[in-house]
Protein backbone atom coordinates (compact mmCIF):
# COMPACT_ATOMS: atom_id res chain seq x y z
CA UNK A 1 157.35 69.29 121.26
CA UNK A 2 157.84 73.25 121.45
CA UNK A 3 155.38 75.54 120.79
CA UNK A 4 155.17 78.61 118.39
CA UNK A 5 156.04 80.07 121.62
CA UNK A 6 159.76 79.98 120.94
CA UNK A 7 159.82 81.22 117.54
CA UNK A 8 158.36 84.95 118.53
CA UNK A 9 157.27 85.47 115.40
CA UNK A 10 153.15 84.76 116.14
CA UNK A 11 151.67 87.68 118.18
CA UNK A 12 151.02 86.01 121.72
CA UNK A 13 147.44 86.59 122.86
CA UNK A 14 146.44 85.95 126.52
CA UNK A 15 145.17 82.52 126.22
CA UNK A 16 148.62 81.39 124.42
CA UNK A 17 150.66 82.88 127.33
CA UNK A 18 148.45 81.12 130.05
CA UNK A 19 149.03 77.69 127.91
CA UNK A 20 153.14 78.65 128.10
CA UNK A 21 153.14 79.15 131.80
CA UNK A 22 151.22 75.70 131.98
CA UNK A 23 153.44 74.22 129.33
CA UNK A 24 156.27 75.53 131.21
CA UNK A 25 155.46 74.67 134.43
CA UNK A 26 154.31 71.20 133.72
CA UNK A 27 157.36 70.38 131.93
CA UNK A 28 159.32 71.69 134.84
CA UNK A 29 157.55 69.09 136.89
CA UNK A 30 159.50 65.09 137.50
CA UNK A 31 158.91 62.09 136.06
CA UNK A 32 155.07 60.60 136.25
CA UNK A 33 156.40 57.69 138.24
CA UNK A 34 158.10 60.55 140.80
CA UNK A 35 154.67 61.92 140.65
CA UNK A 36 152.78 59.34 142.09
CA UNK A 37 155.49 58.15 144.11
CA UNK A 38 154.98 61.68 145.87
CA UNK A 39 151.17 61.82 146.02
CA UNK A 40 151.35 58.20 147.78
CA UNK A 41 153.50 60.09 150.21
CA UNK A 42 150.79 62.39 150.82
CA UNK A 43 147.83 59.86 150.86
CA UNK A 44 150.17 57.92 154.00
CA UNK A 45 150.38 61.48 155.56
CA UNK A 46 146.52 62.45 154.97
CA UNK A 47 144.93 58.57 155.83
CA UNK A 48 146.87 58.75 159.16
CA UNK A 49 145.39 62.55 159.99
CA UNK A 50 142.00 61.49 158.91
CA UNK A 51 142.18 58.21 161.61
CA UNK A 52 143.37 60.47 163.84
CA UNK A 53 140.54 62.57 163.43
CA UNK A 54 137.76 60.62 163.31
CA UNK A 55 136.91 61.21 159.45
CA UNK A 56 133.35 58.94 159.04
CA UNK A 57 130.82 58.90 156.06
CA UNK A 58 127.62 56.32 156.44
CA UNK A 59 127.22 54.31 153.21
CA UNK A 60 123.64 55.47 152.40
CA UNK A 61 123.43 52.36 150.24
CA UNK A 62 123.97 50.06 153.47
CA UNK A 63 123.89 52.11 156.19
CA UNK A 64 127.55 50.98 157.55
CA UNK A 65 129.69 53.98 158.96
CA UNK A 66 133.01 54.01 156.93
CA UNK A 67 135.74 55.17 158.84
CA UNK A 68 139.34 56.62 157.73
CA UNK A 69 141.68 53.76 158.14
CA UNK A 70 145.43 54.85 158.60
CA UNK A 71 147.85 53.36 156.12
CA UNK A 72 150.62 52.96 158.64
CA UNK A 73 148.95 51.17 160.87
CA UNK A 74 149.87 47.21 161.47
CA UNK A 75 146.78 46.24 159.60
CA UNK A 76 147.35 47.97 156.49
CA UNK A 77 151.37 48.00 156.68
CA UNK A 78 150.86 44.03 156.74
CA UNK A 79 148.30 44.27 153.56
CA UNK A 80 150.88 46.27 151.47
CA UNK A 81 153.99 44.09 151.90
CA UNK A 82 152.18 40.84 151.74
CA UNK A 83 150.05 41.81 148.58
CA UNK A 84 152.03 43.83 146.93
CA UNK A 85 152.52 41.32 143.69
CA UNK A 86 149.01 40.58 144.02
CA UNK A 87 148.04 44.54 144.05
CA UNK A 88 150.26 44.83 140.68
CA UNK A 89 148.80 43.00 138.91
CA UNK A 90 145.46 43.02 139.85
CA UNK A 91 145.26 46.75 138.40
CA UNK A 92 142.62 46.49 135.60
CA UNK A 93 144.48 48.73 133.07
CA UNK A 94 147.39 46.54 133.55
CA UNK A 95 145.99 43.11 132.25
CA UNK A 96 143.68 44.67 129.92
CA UNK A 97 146.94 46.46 128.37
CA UNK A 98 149.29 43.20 128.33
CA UNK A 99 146.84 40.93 126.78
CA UNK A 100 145.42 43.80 123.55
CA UNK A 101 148.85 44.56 123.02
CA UNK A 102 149.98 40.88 122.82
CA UNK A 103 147.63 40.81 120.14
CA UNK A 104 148.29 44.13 118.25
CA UNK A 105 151.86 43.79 118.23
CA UNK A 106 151.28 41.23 115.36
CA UNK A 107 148.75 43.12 113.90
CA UNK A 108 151.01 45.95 114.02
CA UNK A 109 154.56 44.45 112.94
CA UNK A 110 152.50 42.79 110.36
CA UNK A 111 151.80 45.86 108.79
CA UNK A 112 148.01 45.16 108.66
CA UNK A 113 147.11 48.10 111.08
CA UNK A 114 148.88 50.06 108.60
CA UNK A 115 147.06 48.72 105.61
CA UNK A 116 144.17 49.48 107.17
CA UNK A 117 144.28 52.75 108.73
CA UNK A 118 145.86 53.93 105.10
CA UNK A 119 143.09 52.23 103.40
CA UNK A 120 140.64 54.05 105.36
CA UNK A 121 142.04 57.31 104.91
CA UNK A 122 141.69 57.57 101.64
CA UNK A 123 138.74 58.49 101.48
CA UNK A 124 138.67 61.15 104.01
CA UNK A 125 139.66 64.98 103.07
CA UNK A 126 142.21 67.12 105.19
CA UNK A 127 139.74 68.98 106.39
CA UNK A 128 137.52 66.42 108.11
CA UNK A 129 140.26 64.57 109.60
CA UNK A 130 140.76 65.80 112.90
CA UNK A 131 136.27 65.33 113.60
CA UNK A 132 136.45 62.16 112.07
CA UNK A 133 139.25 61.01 114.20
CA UNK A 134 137.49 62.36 117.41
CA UNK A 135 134.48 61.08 116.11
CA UNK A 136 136.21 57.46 115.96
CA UNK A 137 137.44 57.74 119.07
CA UNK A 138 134.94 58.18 121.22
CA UNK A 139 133.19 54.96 119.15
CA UNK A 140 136.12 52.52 120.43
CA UNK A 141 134.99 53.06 124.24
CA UNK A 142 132.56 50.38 122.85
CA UNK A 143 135.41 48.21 122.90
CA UNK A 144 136.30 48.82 126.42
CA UNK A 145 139.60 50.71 126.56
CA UNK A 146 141.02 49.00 123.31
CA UNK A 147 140.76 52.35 121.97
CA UNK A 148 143.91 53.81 124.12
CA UNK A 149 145.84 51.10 122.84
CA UNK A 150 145.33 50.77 119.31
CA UNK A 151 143.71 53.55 117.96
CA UNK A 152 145.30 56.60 119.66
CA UNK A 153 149.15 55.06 118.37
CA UNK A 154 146.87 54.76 114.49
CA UNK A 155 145.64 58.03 114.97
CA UNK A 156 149.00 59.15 114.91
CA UNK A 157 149.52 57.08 111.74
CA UNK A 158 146.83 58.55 110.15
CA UNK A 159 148.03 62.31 110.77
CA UNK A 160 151.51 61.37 109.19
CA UNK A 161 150.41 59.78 106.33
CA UNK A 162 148.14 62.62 105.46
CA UNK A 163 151.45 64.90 105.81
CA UNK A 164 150.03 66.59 109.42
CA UNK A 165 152.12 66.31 113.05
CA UNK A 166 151.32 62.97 113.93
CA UNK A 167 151.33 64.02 117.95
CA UNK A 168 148.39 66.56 117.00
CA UNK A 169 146.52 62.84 116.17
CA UNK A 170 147.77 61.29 119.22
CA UNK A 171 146.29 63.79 120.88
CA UNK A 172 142.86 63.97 118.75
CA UNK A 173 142.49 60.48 119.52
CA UNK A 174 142.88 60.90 123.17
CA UNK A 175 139.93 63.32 122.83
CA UNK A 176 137.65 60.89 121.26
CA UNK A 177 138.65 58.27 123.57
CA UNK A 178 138.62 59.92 126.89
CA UNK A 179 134.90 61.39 126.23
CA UNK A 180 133.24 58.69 124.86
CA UNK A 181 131.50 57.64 127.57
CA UNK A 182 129.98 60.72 128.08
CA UNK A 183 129.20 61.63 124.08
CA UNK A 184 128.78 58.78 121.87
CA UNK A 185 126.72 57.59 118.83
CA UNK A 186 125.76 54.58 120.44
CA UNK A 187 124.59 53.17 123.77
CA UNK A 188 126.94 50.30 124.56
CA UNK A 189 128.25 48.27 127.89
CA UNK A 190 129.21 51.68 130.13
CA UNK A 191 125.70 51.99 129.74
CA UNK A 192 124.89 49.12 131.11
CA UNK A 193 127.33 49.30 133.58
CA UNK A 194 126.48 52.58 134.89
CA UNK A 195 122.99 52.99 134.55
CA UNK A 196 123.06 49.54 136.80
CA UNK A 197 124.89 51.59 139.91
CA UNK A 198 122.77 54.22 139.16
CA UNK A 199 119.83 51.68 140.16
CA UNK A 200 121.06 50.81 143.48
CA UNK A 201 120.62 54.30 144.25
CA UNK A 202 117.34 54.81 142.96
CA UNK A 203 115.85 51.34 144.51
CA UNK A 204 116.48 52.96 148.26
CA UNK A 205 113.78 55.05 147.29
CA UNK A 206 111.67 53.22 144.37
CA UNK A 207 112.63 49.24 144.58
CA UNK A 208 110.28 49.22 141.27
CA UNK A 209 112.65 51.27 139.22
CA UNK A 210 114.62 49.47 136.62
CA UNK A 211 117.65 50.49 134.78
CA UNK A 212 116.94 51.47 130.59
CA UNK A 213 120.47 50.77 129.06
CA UNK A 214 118.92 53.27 126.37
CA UNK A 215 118.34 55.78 129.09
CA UNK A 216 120.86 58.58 127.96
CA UNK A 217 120.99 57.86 123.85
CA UNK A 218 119.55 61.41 122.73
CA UNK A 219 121.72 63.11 125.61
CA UNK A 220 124.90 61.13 124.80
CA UNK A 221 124.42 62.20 121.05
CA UNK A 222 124.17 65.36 121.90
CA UNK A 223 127.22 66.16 123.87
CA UNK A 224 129.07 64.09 120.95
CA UNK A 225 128.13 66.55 118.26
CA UNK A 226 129.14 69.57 121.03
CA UNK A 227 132.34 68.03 121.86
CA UNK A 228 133.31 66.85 118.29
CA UNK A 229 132.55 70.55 117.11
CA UNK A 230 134.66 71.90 119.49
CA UNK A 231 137.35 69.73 119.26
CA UNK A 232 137.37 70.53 115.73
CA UNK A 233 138.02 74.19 116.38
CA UNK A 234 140.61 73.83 119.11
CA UNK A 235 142.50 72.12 117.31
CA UNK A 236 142.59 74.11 114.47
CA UNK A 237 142.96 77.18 116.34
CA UNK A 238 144.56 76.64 119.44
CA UNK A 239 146.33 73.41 119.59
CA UNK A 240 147.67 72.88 116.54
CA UNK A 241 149.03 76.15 115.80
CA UNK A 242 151.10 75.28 119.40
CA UNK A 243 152.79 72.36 117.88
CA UNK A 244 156.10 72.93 115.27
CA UNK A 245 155.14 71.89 111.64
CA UNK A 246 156.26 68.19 111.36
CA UNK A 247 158.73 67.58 109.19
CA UNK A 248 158.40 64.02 109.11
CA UNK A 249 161.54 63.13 110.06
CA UNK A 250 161.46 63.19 113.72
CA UNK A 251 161.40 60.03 116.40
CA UNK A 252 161.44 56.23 115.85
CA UNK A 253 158.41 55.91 113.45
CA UNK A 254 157.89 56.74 110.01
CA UNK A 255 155.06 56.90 108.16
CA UNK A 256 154.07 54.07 105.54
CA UNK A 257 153.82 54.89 101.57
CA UNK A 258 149.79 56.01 100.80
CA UNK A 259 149.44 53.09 98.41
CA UNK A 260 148.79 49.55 98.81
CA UNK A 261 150.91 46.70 97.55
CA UNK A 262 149.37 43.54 95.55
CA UNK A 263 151.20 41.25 98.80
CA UNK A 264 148.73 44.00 101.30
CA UNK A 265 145.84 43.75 99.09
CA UNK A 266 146.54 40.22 99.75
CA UNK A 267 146.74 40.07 103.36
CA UNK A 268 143.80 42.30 103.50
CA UNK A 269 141.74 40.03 101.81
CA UNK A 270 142.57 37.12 104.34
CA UNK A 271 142.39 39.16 107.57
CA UNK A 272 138.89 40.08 106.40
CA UNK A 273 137.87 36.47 106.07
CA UNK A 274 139.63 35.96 109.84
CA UNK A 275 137.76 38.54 111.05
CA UNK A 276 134.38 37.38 110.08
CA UNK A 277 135.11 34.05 111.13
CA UNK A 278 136.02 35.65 114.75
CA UNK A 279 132.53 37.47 114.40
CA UNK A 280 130.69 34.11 113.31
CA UNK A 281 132.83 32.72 116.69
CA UNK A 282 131.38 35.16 119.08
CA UNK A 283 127.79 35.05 117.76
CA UNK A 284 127.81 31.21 117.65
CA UNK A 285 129.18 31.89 121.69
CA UNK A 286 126.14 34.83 122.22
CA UNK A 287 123.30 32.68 120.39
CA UNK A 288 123.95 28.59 120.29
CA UNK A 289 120.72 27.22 121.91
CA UNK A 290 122.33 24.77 125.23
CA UNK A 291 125.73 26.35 124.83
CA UNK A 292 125.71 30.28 125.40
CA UNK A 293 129.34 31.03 127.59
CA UNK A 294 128.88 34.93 126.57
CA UNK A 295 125.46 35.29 127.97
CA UNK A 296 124.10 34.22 131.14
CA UNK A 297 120.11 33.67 130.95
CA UNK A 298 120.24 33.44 134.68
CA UNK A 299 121.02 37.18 135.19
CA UNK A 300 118.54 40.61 135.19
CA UNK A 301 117.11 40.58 131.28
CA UNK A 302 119.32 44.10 131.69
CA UNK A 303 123.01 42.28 132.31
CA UNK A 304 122.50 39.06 130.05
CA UNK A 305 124.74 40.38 128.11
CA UNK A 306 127.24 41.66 130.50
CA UNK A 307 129.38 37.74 130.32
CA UNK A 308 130.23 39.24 126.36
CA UNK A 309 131.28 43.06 127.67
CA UNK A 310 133.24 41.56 129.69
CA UNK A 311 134.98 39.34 127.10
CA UNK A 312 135.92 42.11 124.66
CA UNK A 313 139.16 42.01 125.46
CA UNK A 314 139.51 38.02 124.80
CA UNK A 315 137.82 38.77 121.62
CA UNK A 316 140.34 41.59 120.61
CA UNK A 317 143.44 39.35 121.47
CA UNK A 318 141.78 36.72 119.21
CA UNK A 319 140.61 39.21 116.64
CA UNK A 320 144.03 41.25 116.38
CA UNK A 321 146.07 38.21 116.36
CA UNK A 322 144.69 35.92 113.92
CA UNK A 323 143.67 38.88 111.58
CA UNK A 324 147.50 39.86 112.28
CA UNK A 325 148.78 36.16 111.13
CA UNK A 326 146.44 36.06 108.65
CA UNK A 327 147.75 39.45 106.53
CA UNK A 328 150.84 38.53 107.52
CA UNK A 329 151.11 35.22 105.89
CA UNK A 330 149.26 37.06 102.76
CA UNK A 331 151.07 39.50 102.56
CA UNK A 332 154.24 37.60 102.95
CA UNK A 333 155.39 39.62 106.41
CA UNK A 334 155.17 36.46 108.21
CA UNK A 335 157.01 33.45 107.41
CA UNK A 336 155.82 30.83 110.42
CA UNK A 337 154.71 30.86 113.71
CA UNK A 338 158.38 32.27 114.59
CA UNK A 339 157.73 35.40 113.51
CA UNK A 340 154.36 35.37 115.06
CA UNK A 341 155.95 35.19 119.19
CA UNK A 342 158.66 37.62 117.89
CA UNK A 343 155.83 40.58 117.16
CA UNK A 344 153.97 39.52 120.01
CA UNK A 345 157.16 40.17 122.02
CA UNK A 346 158.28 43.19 120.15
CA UNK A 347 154.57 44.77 120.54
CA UNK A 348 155.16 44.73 124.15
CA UNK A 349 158.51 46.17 124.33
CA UNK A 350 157.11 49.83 124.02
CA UNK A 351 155.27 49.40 126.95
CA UNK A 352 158.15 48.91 129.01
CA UNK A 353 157.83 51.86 130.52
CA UNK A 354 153.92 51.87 131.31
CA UNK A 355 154.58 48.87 133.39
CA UNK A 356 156.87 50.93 136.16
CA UNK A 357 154.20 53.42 135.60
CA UNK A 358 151.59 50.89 136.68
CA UNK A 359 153.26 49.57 139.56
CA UNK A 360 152.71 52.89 141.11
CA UNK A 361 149.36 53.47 140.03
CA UNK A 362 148.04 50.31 141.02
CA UNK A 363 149.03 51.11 144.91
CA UNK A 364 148.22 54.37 145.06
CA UNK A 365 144.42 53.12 143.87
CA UNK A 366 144.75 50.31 146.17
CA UNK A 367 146.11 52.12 148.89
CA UNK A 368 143.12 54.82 148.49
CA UNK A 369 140.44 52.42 148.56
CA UNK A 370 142.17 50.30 151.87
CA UNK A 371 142.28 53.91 153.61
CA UNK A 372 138.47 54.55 152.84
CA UNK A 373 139.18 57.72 151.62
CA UNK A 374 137.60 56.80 148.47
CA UNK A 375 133.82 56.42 149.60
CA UNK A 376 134.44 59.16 152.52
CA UNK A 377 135.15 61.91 149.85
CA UNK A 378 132.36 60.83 147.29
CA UNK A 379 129.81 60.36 150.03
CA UNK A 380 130.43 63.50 151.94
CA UNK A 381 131.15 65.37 148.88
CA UNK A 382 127.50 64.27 147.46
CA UNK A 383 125.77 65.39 151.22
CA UNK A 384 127.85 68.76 150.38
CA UNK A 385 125.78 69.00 147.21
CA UNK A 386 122.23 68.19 148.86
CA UNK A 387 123.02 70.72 151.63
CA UNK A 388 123.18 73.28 149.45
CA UNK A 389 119.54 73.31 148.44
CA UNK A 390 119.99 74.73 145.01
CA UNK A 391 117.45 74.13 142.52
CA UNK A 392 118.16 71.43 139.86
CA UNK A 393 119.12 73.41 136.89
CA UNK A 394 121.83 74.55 139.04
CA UNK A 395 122.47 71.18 141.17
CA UNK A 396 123.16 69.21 138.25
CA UNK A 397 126.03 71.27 136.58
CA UNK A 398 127.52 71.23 140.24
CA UNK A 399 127.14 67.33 140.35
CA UNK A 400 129.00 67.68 137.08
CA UNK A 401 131.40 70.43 138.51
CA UNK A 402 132.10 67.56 141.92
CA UNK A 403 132.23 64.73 139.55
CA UNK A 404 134.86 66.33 137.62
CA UNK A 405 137.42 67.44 140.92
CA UNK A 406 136.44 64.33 142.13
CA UNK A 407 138.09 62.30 138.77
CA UNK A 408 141.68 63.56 139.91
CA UNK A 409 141.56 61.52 143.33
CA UNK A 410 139.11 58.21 141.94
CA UNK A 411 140.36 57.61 138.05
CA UNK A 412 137.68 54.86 138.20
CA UNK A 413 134.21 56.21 137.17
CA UNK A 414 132.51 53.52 138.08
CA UNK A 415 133.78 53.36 141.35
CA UNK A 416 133.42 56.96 142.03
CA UNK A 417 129.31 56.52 140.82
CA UNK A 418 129.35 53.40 143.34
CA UNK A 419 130.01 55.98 145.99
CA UNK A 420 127.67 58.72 145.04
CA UNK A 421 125.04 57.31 143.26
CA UNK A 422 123.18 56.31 146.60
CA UNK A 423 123.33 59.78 147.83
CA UNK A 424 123.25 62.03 144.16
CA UNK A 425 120.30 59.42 142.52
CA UNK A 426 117.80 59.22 145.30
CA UNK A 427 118.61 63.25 146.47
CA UNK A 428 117.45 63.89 143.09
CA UNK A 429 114.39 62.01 142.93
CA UNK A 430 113.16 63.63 145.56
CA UNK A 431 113.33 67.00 143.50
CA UNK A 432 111.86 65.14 140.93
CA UNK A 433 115.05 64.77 138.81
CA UNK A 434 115.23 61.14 136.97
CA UNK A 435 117.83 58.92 137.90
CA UNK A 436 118.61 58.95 133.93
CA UNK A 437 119.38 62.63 133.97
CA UNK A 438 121.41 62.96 137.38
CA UNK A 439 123.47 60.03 135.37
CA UNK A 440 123.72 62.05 132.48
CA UNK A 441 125.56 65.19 134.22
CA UNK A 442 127.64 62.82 136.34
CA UNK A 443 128.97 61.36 133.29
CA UNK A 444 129.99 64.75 131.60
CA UNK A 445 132.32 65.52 134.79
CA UNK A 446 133.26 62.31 134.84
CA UNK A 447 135.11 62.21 131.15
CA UNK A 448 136.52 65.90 131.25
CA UNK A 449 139.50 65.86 133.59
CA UNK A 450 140.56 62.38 132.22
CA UNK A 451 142.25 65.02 129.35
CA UNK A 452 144.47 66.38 132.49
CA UNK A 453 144.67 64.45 134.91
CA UNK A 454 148.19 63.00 135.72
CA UNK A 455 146.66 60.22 137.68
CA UNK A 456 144.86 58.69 134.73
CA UNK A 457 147.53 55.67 133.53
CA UNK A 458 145.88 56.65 129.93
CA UNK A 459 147.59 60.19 130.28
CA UNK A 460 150.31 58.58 130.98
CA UNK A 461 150.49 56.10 128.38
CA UNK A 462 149.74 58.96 125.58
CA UNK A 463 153.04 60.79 126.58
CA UNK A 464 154.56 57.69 125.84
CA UNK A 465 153.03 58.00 122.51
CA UNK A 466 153.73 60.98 121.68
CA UNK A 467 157.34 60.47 122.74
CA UNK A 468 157.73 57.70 119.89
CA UNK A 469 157.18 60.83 117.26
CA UNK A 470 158.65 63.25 118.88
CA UNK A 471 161.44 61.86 121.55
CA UNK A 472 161.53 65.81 123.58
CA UNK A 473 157.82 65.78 124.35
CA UNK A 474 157.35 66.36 127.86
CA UNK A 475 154.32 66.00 130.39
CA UNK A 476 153.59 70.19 130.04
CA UNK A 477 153.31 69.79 126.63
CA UNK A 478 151.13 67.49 126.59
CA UNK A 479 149.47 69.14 129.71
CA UNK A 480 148.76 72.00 127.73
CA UNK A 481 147.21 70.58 124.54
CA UNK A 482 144.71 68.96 125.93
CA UNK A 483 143.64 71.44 128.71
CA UNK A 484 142.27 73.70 126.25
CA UNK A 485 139.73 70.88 125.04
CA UNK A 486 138.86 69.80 129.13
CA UNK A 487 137.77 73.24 129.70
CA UNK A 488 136.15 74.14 126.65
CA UNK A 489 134.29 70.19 127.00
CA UNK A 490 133.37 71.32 130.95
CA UNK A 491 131.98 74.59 130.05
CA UNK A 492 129.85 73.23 127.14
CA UNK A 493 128.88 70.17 128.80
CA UNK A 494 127.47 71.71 131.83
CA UNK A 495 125.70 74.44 129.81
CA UNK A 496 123.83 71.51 127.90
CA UNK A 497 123.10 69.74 130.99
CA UNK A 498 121.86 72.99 132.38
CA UNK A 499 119.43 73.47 129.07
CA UNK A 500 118.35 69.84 129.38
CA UNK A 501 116.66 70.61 132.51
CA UNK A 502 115.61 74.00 131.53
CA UNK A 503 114.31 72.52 128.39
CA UNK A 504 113.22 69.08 130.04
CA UNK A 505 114.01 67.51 126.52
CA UNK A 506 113.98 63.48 126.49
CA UNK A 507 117.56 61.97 127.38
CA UNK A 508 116.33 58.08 125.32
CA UNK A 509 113.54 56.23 123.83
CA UNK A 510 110.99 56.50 127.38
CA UNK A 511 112.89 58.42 129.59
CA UNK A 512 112.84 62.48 130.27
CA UNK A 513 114.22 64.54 132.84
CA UNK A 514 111.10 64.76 135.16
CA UNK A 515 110.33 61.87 137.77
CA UNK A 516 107.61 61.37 139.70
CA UNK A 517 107.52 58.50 143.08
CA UNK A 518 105.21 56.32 142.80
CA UNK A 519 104.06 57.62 146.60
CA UNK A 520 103.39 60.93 144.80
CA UNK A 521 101.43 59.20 141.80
């Protein structure tokens, strides 16, 4: 999609030429499956220097020395070619993305993601839309990363039925989506998750601490109010004045009329009843005394319910097909269980492309992680940090500065926390910085350079998006609509994580950003 740039008729300030030259550039560059196809290249080229030069890192967790393995050596060359299937499609993303979408391509050719998202939108004004869909979005990270592939395409929806360019949605609701695990309403499984690396770390130094899955609440809040004000503005005054007025009329979908038929009302009706059924499912799975698949009473009181996080993606399949069959037979869009396979087949045909996409991905991560490379920059990269003696108003925002660089080599924030936490958590401690608030200001860098970052298969997957409205949208367009929000979200991120400390203001319900050992007490 071309800017305003081309039209010359908007005087050109400096921060719209910088966005050209991006937009330009970034367009200029090949196809994101060339892209990592290069950068693998490179990787081969760097792993072998990096053997060849002794490059070591101890794990501070374990104490092992990690060395830099080459990736053309017999070892690895042999682990490439014989697990290559095996490395496809063991990528996360990819089975996470083929088994929603099986799923929401009934809902969707259905029409009841339609009926819903216009349903919902009625009640929200113009003006509020582009919060409320950031807003959203970072509330569907809840439901692991079901949000990048059903609510971005519906946020598009939602901006064309309300008469607005449906990529400036797409985009919105990559916002919401690719923050929300660093601003959110709600504590939810990344919580869990994380907070649980976070307490190897802090156990090399106090074995007594345990993990509070409520740890970051107040902070989390507060960088989603930040980041949903800001987004607000950018895109009212910088992104969306970028992108040509929609005239409704381009790509392969349409919008759907505002109003609801009798036949949807119908099929609303009976997907609601399907739904609560699927809720009544999962609670009877969470809560039947003797019979309890979704949580394991053997586990840390903390990870009980970690067996039911991790089934969030059965549960959406289940939940977006039978609410799917169920509007569909209501609404008369479905005739048998015929049409049912054919939408489930059809829903996966736009993702055609994602899976070449993938392929690459998942051996560039693979190939990262057999080279050690991984660890060896996150380890030495948090002893860079500690050596530099700062004091912690300042350390933090550079943890959140190193997190963030650190996002365009591991896309995995997890993984990259694995790596630092035993080094970032327990270096903090000792300046009597909480494990809960060195979490806090990893998680900010963590989220803002998944906006630009060509190596997230999310980005990726949003071009593809956008490409459905608007068939000429290229990578430096999208490149430069969302870089505005990743630095504006970086600036003000670090600032509040800076004040936090400054302030020392309570990050949840019992935890601040002062710690005290117990040897100290």
């Amino acid at each position: 999609m071309a800017s305003t740039a081309s039209t010359g008729s908007v005087p050109r300030t400096r921060g719209d030429r910088f966005l050209d030259t991006v937009e330009r550039l970034g367009n200029s560059l090949p196809d994101p499956v060339a892209i990592f196809a290069f950068i693998i290249v490179v990787l081969v080229a760097i792993s072998a220097a990096g053997a060849g030069m002794g490059w070591t890192a101890v794990n501070p967790a374990t104490g092992e020395t990690l060395a830099a393995k080459s990736l053309l050596s017999e070892e690895l060359v042999r682990q490439l070619l014989t697990e290559m299937p095996r490395t496809y499609t063991g990528f996360p993303p990819l089975g996470l993305v083929l088994t929603i979408m099986l799923g929401a391509g009934v809902a969707e050719k259905s029409g009841l993601l339609s009926a819903l998202i216009r349903k919902a939108v009625r009640g929200i004004s113009d003006r509020l839309l582009s919060p409320a869909v950031i807003l959203l979005g970072m509330l569907t990270v809840h439901a692991v990363d079901a949000g990048y592939l059903v609510y971005i395409p519906l946020a598009g929806v939602v901006f064309a039925n309300a008469g607005r360019n449906p990529v400036l949605g797409l985009i919105l609701g990559f916002v919401g989506c690719a923050t929300g695990l660093a601003g959110n309403l709600l504590p939810g499984q990344y919580d869990v998750l994380i907070l649980g690396i976070t307490q190897t770390g802090a156990a090399l130094l106090e074995p007594s601490w345990t993990m509070n899955p409520l740890g970051n609440w107040w902070f989390l809040i507060a960088i989603a109010v930040a980041f949903v004000g800001l987004g607000w503005l950018i895109a009212a005054k910088i992104v969306g004045p970028r992108l040509e007025a929609w005239s409704g009329e381009e790509g392969q979908v349409q919008p759907a009329p505002s109003e609801l038929t009798p036949e949807e009302r119908k099929g609303l009706r009976a997907a609601g009843l399907t739904a609560l059924l699927v809720v009544l499912a999962t609670a009877a799975l969470i809560f039947t005394p003797g019979f309890r698949p979704l949580y394991d009473m053997s586990a840390e009181p903390g990870e009980r319910i970690v067996p039911f996080y991790r089934s969030i993606a059965a549960i959406l399949f289940v939940l977006l097909l039978g609410c799917g069959w169920a509007f569909g037979k209501g609404a008369g869009t479905i005739k048998g269980h015929r049409d049912v396979i054919r939408f489930m087949a059809e829903g996966l045909e736009g993702m055609l492309p994602y899976l070449v996409i993938a392929f690459f991905a998942a051996h560039f991560v693979a190939m990262f992680g057999w080279s050690n490379l991984a660890p060896i920059t996150a380890i030495n990269g948090s002893e860079f940090l500690r050596s530099l003696n700062a004091p912690p108003a300042l350390l933090l925002p550079m943890l959140t500065t190193a997190s963030a660089w650190l996002d365009f080599l591991i896309a995995s924030g997890s993984a990259k926390w694995t790596a630092m936490a035993p080094v970032a958590v327990p270096m903090l401690m000792l300046l009597d910085i909480s494990p809960e608030m060195t979490t806090a200001a990893y998680r900010v860098g963590d989220t803002v350079t998944n906006l630009i970052s060509p190596l997230n298969p999310y980005f990726v997957l949003v071009l593809i998006y956008c490409q459905r409205w608007n068939p000429k949208m290229r990578l430096g367009t999208l490149l430069s609509a969302t870089l505005p929000f990743a630095i504006a979200f970086y600036l003000a991120g670090s600032l509040i994580v800076a004040g936090w400390v400054a302030f020392d203001l309570p990050l949840g319900p019992g935890t601040r950003v002062g710690f005290e050992l117990a040897a100290a007490r």
